[in-house]
Protein backbone atom coordinates (compact mmCIF):
# COMPACT_ATOMS: atom_id res chain seq x y z
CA UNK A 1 51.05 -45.12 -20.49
CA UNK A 2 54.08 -44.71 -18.78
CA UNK A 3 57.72 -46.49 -19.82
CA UNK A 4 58.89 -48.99 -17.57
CA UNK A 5 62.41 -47.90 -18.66
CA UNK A 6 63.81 -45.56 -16.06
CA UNK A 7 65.94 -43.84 -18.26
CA UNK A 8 62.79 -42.81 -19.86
CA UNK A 9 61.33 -41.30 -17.44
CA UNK A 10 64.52 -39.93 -16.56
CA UNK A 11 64.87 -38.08 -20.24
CA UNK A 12 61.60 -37.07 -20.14
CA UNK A 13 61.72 -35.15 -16.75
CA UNK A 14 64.73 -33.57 -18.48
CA UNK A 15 63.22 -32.16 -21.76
CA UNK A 16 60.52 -31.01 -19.64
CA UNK A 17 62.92 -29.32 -17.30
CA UNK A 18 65.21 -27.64 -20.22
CA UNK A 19 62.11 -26.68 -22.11
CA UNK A 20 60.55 -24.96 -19.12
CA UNK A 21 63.19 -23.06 -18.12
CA UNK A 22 63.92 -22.02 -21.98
CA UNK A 23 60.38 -20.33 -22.14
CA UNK A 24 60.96 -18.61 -18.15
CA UNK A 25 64.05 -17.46 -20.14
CA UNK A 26 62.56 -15.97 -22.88
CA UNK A 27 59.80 -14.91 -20.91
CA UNK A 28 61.84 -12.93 -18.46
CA UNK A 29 64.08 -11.19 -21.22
CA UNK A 30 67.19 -13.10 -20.34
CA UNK A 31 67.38 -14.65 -23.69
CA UNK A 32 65.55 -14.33 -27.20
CA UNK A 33 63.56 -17.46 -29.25
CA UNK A 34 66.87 -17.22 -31.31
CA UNK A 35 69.05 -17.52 -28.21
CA UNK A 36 67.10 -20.41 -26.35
CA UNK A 37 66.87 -22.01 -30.11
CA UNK A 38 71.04 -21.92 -30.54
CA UNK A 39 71.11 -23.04 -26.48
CA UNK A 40 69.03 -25.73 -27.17
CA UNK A 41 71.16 -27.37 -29.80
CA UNK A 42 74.40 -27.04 -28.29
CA UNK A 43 72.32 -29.11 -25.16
CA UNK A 44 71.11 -31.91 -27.90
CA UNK A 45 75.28 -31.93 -28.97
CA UNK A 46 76.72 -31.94 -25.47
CA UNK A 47 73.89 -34.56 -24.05
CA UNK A 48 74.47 -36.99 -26.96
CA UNK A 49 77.80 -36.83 -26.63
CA UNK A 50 77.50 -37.86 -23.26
CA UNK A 51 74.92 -40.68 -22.90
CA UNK A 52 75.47 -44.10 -23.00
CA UNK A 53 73.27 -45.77 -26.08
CA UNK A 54 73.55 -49.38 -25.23
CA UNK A 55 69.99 -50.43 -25.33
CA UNK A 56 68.76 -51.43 -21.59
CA UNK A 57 68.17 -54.76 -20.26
CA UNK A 58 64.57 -56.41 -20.44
């Protein structure tokens, strides 16, 4: 079932997105697991940092 919330749908293209081009990374040689893992937190710090968490109107 999909969310009605756009900013679900929204974040989820995103983590799809990031994770996808993580594994074409590691895939291709351009970065190791250990790289992509380190890249990937430093995204979850920035992106929190940045987002707006007031809860959306019904």
């Amino acid at each position: 079932m999909r969310s009605l919330d756009p900013r679900h749908t929204w974040a989820t293209g995103l983590a799809r997105t990031i994770a996808e081009e993580l594994r074409d990374g590691v895939a291709s040689g351009a970065v190791t697991w250990g790289e992509a893992d380190e890249l990937l937190n430093r995204l979850r710090t920035v992106i929190d940092q940045a987002l707006d968490v007031t809860p959306a109107p019904l």
